[in-house]
N, C-alpha and C. Protein backbone atom coordinates (compact mmCIF):
# COMPACT_ATOMS: atom_id res chain seq x y z
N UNK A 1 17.65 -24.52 -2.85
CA UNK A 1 17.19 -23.57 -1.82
C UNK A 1 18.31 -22.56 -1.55
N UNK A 2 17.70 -21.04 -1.64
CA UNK A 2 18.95 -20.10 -1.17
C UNK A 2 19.52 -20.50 0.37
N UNK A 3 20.76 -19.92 0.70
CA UNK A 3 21.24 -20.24 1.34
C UNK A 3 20.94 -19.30 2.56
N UNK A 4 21.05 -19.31 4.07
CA UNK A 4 20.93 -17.70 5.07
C UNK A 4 21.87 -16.84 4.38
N UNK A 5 23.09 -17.20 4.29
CA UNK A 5 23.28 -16.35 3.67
C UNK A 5 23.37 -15.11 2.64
N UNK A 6 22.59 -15.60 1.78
CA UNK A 6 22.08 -14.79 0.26
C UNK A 6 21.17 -14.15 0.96
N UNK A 7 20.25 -14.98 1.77
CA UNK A 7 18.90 -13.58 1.94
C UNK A 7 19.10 -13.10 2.82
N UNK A 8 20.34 -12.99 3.72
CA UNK A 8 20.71 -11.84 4.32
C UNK A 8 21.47 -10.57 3.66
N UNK A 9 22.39 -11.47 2.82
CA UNK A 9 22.58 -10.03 1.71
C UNK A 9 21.62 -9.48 0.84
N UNK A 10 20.62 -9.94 0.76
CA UNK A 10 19.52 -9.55 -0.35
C UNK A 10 18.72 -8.32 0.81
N UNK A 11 19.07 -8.81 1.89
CA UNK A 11 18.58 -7.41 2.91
C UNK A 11 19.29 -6.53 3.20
N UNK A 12 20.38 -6.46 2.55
CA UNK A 12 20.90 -5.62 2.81
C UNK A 12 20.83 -4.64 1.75
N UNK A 13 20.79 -4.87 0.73
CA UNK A 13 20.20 -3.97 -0.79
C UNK A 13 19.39 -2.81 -0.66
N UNK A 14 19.79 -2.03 -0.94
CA UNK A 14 18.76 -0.65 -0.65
C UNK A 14 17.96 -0.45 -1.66
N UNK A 15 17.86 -1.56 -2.43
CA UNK A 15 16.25 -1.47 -3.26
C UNK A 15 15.36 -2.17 -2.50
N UNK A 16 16.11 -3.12 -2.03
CA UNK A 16 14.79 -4.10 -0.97
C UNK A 16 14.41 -3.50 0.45
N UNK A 17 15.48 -2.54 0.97
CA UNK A 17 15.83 -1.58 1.52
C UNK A 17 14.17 -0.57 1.92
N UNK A 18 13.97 0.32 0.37
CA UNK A 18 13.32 1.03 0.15
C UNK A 18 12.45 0.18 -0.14
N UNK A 19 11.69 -0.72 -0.71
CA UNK A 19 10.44 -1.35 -0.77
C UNK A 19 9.99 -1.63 0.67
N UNK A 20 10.92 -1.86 1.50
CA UNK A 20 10.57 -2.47 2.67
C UNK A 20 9.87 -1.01 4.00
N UNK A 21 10.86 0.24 3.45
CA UNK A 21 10.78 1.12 4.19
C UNK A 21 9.17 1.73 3.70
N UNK A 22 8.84 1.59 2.02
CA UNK A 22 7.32 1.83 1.37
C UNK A 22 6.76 1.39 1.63
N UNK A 23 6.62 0.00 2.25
CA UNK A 23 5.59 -0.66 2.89
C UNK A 23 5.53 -0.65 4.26
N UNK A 24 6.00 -0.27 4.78
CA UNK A 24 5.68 0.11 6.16
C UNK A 24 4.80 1.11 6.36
N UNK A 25 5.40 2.64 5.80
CA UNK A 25 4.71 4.02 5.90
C UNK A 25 3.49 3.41 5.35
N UNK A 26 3.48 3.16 4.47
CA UNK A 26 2.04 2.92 3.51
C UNK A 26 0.88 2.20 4.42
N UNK A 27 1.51 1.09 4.95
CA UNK A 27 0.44 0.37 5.63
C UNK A 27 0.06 0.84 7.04
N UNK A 28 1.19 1.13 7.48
CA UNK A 28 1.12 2.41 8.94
C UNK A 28 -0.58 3.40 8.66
N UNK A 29 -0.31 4.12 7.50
CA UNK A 29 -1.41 4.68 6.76
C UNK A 29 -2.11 4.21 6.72
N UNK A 30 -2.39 3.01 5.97
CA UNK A 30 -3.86 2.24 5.63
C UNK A 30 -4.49 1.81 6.98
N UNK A 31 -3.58 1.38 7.52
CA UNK A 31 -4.23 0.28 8.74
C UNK A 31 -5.11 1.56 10.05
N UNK A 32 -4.33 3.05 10.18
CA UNK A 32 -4.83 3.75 11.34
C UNK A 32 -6.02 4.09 10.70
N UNK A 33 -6.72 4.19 9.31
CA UNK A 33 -7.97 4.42 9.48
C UNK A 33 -9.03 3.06 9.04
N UNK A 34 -8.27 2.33 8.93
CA UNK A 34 -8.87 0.75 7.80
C UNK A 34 -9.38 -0.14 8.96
N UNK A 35 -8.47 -0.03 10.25
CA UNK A 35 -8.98 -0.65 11.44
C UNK A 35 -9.90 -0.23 12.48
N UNK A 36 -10.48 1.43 11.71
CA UNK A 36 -11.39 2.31 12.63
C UNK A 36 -12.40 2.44 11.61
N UNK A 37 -12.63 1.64 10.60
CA UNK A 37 -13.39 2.15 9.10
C UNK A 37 -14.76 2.43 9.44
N UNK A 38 -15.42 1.01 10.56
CA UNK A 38 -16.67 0.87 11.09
C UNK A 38 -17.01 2.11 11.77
N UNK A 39 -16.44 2.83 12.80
CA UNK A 39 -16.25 3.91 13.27
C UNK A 39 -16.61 5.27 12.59
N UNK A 40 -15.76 5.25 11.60
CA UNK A 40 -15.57 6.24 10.73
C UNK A 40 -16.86 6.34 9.70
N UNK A 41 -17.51 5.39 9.00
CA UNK A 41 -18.60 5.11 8.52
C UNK A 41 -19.73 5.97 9.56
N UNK A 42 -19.85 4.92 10.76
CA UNK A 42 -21.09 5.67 11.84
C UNK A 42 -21.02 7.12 12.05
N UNK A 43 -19.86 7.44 12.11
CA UNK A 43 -19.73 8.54 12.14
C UNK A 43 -20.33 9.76 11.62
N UNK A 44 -19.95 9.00 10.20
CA UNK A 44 -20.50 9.53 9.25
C UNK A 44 -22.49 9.96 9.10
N UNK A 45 -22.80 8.64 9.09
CA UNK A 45 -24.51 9.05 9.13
C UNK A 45 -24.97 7.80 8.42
N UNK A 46 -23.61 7.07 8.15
CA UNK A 46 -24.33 5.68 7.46
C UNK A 46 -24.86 4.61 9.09
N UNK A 47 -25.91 4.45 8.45
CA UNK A 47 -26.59 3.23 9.69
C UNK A 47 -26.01 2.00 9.75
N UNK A 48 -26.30 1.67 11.05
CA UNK A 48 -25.75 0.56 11.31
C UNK A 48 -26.13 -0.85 10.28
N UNK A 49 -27.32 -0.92 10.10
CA UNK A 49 -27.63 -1.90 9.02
C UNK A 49 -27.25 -1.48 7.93
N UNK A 50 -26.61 -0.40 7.22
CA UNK A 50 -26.58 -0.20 5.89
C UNK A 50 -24.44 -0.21 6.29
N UNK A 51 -24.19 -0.30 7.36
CA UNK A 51 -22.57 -0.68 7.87
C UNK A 51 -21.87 -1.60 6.74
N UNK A 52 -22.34 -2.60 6.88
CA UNK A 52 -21.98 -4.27 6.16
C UNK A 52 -22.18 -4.35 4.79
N UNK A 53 -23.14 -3.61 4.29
CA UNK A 53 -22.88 -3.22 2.65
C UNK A 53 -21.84 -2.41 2.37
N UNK A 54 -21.73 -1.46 3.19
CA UNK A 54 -20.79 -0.53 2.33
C UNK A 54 -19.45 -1.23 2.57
N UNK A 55 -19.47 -2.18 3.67
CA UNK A 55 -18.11 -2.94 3.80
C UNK A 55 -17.89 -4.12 2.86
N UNK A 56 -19.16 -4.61 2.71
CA UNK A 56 -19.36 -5.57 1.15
C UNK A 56 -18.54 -4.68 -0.30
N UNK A 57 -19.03 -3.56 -0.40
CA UNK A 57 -18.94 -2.64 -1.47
C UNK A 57 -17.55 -2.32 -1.49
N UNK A 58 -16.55 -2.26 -0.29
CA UNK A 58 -15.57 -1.93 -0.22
C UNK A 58 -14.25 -3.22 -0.84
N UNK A 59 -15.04 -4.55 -0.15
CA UNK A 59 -14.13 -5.81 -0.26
C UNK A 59 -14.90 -5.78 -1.98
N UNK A 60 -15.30 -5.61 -2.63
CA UNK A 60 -16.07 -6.11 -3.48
C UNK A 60 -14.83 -5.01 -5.01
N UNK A 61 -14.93 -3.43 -4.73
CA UNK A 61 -14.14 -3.26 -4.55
C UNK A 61 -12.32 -3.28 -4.96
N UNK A 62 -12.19 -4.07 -3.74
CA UNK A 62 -11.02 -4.72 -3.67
C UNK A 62 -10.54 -6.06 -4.93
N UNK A 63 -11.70 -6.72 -4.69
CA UNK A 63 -11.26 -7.47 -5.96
C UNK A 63 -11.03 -6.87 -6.98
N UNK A 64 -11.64 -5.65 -7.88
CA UNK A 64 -10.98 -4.96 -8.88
C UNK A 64 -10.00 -4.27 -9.06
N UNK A 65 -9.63 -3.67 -7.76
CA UNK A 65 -8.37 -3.47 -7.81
C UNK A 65 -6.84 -4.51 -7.70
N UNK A 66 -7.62 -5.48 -7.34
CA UNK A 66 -6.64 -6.56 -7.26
C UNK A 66 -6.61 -7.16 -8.85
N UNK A 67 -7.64 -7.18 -9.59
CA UNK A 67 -7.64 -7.78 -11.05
C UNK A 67 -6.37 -6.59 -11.72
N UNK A 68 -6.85 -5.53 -11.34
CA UNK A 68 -6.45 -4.11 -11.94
C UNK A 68 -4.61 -4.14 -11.97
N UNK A 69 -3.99 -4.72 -10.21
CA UNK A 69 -3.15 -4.56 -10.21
C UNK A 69 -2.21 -5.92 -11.22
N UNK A 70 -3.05 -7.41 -11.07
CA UNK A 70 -2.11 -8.67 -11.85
C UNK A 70 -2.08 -8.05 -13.06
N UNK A 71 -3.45 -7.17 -13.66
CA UNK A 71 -3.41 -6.98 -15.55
C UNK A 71 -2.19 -5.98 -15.83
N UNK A 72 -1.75 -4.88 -15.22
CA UNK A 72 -0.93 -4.11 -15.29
C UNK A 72 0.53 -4.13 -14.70
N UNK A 73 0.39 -5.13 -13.95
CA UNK A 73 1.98 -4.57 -12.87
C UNK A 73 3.21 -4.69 -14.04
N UNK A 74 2.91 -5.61 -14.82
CA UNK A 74 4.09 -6.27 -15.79
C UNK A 74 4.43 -4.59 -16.55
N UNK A 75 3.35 -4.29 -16.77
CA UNK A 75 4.14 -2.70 -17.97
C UNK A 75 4.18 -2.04 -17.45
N UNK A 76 3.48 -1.43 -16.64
CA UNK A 76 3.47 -0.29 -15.72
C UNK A 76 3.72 -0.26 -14.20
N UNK A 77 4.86 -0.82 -13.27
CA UNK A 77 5.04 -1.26 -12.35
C UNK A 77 5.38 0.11 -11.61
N UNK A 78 6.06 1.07 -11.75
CA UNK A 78 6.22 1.58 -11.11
C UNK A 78 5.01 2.73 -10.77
N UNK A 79 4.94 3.32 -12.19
CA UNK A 79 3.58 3.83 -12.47
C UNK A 79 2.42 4.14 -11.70
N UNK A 80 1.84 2.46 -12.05
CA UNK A 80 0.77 1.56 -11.25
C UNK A 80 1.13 2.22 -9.92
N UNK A 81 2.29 1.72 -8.93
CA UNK A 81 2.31 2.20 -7.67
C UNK A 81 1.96 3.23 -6.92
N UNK A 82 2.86 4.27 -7.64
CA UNK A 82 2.72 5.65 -7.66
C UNK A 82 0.94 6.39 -8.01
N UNK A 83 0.41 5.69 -8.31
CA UNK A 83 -0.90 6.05 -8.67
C UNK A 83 -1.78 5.38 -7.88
N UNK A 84 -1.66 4.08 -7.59
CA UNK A 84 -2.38 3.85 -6.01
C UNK A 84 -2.22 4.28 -5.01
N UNK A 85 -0.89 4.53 -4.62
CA UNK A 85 -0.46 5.64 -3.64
C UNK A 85 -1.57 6.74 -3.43
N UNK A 86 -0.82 7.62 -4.76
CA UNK A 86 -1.91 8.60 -4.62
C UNK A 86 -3.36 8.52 -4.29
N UNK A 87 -3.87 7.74 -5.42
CA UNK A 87 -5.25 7.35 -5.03
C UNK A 87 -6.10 7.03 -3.45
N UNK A 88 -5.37 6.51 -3.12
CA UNK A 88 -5.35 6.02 -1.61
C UNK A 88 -5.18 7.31 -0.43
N UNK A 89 -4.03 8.05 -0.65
CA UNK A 89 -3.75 8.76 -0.13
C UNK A 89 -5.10 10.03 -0.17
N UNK A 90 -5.33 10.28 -1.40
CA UNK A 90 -6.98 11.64 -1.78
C UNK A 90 -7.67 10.58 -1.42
N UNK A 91 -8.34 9.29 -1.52
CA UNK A 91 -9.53 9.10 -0.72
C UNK A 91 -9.57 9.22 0.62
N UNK A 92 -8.50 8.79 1.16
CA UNK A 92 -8.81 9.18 2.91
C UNK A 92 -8.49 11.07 3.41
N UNK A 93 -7.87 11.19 2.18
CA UNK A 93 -8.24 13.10 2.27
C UNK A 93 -9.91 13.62 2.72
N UNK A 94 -10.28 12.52 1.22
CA UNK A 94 -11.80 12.99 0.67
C UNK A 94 -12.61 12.81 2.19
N UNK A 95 -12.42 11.76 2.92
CA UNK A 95 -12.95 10.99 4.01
C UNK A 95 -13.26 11.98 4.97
N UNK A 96 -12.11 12.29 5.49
CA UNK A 96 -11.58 13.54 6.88
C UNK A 96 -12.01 15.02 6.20
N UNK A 97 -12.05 15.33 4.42
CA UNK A 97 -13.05 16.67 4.54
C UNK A 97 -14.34 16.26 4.50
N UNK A 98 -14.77 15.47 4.11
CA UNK A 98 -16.51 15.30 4.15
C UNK A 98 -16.80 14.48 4.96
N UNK A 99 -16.07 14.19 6.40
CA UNK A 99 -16.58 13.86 7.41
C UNK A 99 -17.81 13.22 7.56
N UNK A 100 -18.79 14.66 7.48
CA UNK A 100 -19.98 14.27 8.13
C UNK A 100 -21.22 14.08 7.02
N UNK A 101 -20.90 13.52 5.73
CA UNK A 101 -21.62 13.34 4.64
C UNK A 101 -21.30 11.45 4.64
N UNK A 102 -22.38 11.05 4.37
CA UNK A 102 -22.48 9.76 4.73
C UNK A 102 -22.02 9.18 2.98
N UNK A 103 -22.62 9.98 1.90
CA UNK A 103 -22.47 9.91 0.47
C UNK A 103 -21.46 9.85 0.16
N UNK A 104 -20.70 10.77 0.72
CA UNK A 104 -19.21 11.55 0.22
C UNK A 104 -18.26 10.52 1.31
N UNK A 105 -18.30 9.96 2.38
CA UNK A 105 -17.37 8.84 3.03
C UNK A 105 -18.00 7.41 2.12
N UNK A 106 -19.09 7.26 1.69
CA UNK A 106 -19.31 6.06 0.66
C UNK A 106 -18.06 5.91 -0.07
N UNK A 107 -18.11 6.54 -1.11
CA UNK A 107 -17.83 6.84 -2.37
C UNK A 107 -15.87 6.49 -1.95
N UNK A 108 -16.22 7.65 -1.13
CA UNK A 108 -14.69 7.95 -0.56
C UNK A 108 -13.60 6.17 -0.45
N UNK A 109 -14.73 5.80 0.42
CA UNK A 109 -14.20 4.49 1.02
C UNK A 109 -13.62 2.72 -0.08
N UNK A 110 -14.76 3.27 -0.89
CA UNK A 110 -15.01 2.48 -1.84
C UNK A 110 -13.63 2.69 -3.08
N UNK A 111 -13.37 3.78 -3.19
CA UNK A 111 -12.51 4.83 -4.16
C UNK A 111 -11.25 3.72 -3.39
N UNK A 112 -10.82 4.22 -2.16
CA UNK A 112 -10.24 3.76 -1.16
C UNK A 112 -9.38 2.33 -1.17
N UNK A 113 -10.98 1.47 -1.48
CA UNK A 113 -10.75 0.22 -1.29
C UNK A 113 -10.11 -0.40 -2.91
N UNK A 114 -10.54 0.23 -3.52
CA UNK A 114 -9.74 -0.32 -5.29
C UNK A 114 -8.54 0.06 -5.08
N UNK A 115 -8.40 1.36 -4.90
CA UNK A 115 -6.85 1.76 -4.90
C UNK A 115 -5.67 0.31 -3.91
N UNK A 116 -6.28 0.78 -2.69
CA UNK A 116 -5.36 0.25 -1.84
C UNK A 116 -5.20 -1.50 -2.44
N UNK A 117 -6.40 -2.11 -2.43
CA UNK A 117 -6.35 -3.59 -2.74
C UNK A 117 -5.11 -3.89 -3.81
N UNK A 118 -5.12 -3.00 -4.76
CA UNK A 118 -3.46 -3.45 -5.95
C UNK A 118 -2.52 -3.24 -5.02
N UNK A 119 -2.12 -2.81 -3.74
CA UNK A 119 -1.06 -2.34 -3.19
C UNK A 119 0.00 -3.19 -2.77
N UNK A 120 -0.90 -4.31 -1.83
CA UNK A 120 0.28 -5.96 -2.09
C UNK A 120 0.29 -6.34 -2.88
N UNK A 121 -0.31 -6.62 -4.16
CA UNK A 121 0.18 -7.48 -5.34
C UNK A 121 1.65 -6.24 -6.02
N UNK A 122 1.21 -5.48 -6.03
CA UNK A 122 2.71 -3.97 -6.82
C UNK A 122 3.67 -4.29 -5.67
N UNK A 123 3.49 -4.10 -4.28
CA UNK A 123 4.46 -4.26 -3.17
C UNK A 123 5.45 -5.45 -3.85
N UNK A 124 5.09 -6.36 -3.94
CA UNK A 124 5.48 -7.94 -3.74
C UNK A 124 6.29 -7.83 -5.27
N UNK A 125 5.53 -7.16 -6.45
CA UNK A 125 6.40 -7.14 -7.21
C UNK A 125 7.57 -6.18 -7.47
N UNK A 126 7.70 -5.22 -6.98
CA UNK A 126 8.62 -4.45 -6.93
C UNK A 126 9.85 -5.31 -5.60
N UNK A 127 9.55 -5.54 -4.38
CA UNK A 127 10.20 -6.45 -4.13
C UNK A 127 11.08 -7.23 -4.93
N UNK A 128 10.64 -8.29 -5.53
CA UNK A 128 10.87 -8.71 -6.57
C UNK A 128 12.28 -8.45 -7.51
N UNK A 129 11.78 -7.53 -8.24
CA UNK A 129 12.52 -6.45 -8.88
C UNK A 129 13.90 -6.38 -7.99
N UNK A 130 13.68 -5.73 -6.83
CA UNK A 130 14.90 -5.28 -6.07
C UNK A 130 15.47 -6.47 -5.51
N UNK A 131 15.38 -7.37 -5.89
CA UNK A 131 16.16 -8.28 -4.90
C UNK A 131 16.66 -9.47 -6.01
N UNK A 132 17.89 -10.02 -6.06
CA UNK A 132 18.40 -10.86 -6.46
C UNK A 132 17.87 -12.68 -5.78
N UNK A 133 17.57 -12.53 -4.66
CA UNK A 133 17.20 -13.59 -3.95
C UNK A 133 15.87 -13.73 -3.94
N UNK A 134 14.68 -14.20 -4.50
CA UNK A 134 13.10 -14.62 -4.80
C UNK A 134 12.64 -14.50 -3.35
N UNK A 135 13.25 -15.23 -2.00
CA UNK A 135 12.99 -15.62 -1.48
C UNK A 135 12.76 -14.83 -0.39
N UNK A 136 13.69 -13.62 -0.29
CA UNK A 136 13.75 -12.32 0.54
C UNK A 136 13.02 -11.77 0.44
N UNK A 137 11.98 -11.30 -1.13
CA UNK A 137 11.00 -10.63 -1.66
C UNK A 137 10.00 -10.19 -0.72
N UNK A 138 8.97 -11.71 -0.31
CA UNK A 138 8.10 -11.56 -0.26
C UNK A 138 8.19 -11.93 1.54
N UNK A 139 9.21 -11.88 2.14
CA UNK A 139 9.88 -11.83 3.67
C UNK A 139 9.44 -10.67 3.85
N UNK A 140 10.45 -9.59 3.59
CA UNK A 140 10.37 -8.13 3.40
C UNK A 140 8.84 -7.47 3.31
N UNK A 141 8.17 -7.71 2.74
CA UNK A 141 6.68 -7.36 2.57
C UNK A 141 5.74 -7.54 3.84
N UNK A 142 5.84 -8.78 3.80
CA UNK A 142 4.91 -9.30 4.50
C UNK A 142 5.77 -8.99 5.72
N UNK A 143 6.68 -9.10 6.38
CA UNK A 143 7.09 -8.33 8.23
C UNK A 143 6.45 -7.12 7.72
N UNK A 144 7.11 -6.36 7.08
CA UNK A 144 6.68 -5.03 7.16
C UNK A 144 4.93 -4.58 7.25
N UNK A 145 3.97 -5.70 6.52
CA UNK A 145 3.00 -5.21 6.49
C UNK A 145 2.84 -5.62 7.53
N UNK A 146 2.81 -6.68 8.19
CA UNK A 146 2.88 -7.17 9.99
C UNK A 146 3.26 -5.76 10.94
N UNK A 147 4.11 -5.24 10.77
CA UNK A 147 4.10 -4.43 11.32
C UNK A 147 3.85 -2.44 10.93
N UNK A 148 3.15 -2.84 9.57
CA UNK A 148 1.97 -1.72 9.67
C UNK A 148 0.64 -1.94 10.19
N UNK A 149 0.11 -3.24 9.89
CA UNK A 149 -1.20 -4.03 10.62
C UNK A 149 -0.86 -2.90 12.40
N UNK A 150 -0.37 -3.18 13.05
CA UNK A 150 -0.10 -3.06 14.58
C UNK A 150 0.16 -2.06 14.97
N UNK A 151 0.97 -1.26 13.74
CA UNK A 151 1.22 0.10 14.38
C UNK A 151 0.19 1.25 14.04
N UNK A 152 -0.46 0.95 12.72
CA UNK A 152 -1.78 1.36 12.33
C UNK A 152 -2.58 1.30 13.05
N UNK A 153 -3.15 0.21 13.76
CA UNK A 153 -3.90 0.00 14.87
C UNK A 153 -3.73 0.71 16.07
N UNK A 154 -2.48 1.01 16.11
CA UNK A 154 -2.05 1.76 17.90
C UNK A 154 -2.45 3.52 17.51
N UNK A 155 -2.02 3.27 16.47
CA UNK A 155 -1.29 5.01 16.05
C UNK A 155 -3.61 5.68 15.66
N UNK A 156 -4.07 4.76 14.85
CA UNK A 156 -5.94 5.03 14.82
C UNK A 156 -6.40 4.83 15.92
N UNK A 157 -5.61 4.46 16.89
CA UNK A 157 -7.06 4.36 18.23
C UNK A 157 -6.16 5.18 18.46
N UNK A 158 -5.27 5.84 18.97
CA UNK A 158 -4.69 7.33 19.19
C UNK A 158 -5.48 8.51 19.04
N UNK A 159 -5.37 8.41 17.81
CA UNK A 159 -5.98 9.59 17.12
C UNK A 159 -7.25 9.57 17.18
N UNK A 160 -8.09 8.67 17.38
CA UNK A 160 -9.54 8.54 17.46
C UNK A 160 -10.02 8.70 18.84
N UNK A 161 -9.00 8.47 19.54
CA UNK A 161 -9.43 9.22 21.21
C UNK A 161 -9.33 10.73 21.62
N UNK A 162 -8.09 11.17 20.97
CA UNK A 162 -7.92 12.72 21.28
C UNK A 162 -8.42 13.23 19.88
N UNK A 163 -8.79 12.77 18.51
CA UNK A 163 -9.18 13.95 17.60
C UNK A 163 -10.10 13.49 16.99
N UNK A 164 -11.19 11.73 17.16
CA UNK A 164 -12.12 11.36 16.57
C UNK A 164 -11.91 11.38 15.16
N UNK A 165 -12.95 10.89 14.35
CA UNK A 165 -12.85 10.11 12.73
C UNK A 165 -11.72 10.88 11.86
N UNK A 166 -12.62 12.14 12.31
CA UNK A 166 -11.77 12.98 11.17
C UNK A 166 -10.00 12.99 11.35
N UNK A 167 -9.74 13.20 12.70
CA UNK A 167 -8.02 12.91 12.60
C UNK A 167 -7.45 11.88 11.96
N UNK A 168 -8.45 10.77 12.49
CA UNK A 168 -8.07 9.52 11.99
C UNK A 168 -7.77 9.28 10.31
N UNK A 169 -8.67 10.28 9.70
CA UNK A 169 -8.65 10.17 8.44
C UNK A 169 -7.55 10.75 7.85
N UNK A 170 -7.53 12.24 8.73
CA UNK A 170 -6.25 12.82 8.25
C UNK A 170 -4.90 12.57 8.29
N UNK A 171 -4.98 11.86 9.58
CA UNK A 171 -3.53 11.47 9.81
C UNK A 171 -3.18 9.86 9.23
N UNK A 172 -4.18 9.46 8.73
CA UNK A 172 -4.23 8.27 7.96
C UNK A 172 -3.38 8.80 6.07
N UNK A 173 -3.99 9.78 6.20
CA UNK A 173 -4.13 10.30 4.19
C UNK A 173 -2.49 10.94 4.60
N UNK A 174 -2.08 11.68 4.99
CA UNK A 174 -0.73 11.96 5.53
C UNK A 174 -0.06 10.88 5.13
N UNK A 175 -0.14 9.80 5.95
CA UNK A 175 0.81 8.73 6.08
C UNK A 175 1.43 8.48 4.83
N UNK A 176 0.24 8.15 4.40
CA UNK A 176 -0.20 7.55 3.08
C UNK A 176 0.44 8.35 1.72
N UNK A 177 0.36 9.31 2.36
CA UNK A 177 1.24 10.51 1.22
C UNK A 177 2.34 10.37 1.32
N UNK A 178 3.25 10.46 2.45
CA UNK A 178 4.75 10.30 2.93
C UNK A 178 5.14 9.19 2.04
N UNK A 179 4.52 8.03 1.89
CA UNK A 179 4.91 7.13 1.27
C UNK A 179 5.48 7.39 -0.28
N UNK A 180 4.95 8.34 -0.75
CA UNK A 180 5.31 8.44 -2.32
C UNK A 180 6.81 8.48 -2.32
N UNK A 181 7.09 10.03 -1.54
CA UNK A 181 8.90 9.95 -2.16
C UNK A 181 9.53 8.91 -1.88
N UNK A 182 9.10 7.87 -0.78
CA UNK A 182 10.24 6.48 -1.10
C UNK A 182 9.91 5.56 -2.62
N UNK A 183 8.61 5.82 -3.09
CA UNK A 183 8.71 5.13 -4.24
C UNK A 183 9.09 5.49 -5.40
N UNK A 184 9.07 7.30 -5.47
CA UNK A 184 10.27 7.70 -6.21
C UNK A 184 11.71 7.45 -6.24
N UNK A 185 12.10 7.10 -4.69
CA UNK A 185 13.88 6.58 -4.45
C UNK A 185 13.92 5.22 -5.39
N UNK A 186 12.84 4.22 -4.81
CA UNK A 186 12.87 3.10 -5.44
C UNK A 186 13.11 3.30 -7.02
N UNK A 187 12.89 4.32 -7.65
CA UNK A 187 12.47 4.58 -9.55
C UNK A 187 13.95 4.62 -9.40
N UNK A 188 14.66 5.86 -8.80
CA UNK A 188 15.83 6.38 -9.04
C UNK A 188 16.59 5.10 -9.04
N UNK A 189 16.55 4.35 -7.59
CA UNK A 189 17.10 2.81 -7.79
C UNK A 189 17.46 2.30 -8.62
N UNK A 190 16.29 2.10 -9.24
CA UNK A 190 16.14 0.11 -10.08
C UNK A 190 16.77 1.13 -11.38
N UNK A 191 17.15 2.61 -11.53
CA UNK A 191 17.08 2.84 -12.61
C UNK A 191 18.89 3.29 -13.07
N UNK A 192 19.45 3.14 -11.49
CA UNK A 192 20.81 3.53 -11.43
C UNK A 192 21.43 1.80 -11.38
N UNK A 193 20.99 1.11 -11.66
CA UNK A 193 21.67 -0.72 -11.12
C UNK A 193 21.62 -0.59 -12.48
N UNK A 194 22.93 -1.40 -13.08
CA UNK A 194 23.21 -1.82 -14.24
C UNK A 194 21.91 -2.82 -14.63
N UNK A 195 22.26 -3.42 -15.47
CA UNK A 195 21.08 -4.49 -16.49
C UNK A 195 21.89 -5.77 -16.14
N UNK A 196 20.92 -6.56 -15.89
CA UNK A 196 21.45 -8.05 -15.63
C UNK A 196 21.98 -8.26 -16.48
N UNK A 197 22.83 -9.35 -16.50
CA UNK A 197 23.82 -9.76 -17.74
C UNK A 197 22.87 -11.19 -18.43
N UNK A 198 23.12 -11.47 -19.70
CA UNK A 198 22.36 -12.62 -19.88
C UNK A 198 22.82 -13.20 -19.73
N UNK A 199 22.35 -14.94 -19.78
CA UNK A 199 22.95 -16.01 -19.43
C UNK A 199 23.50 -16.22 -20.87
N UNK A 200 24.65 -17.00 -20.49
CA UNK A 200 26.29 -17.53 -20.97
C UNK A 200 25.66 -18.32 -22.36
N UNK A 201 26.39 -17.14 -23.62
CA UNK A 201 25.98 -17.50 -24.81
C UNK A 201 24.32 -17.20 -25.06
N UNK A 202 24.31 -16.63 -24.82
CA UNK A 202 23.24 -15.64 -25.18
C UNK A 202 22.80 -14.95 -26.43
N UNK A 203 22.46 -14.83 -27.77
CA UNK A 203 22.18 -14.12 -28.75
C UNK A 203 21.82 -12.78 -28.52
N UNK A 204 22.71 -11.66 -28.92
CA UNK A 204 22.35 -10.04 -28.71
C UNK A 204 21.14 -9.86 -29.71
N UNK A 205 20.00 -8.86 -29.86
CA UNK A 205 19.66 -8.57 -30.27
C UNK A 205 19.85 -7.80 -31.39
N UNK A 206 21.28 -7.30 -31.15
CA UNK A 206 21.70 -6.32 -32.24
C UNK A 206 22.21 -6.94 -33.07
């Protein structure tokens, strides 16, 4: 078992640093319109009985983006990220301009829900990546998404009192955008740290 000590230095690493600071903004984002979604839907013109499908459709969804993110993270880790990001970030764009189209927040939401769902499985592995200690990894993640859950929540009923769905959306897709250049820092990172050394007696490839 690591020791307090190690996974306090493993927090101190500014790769675990920056994963930790990407998952915050990110989920800050997800959560102010993800916790008003029902809202935002009615809003829209979808009915109340047709509510729970499109929220079926959304978790449903989610599982493919979650298949999407285990099949890929290994080759394309950073990539992958950077492209759910985005993704995530233009569907809740798409959301807050077509407002009041019940078709166009479908689609939107659904788009939405694949993207975002790979976002903890890539989080957790880039973690990973940045940290020498296993054990700090998935610490780091999970507070941080704890405290996008809460602040997402404060920051969407905000905005949904003084500017209704559409702020919510916008200032959701914002968030969500901000997030990229820390996952560019993270590239620059993992890409300025030397290469682990192999273990003792090791065969070079060359």
């Amino acid at each position: 078992m690591r020791s307090t000590r190690q996974v306090l230095s493993a927090l101190r690493g500014r790769g675990l640093q920056l994963v930790g600071a990407t998952t915050v903004v990110l989920t800050v984002g997800h959560y102010t319109a993800y916790t008003y979604v029902s809202p935002i839907l009615l809003s829209a013109g979808v009915s109340q009985d047709a509510l729970s499908i499109v929220l079926l459709a959304y978790g449903i969804a989610g599982v493919g983006g979650l298949v999407l993110a285990c099949a890929l993270a290994d080759r394309f880790p950073v990539g992958l990220l950077r492209a759910t990001v985005l993704v995530t970030a233009a569907a809740l764009g798409v959301v807050a301009l077509v407002a009041q189209s019940a078709t166009g927040v479908i689609v939107s939401v659904v788009v939405w829900g694949v993207a975002f769902s790979a976002v903890p499985t890539l989080l957790n592995a880039a973690a990973l990546r940045a940290s020498t200690v296993p054990d700090a990894a998935p610490a780091v993640v999970n507070a941080m998404f704890n405290v996008g859950i809460a602040a997402g929540a404060w920051l969407g009923g905000h905005a949904l009192l003084t500017g209704g769905t559409t702020t919510v959306a916008l200032v959701a897709a914002l968030l969500v955008g901000l997030s990229l250049p820390l996952t560019l820092s993270g590239r620059r990172e993992r890409a300025a740290r030397p290469p682990a050394p192999g273990p003792v007696g090791a065969v070079s490839d060359s």
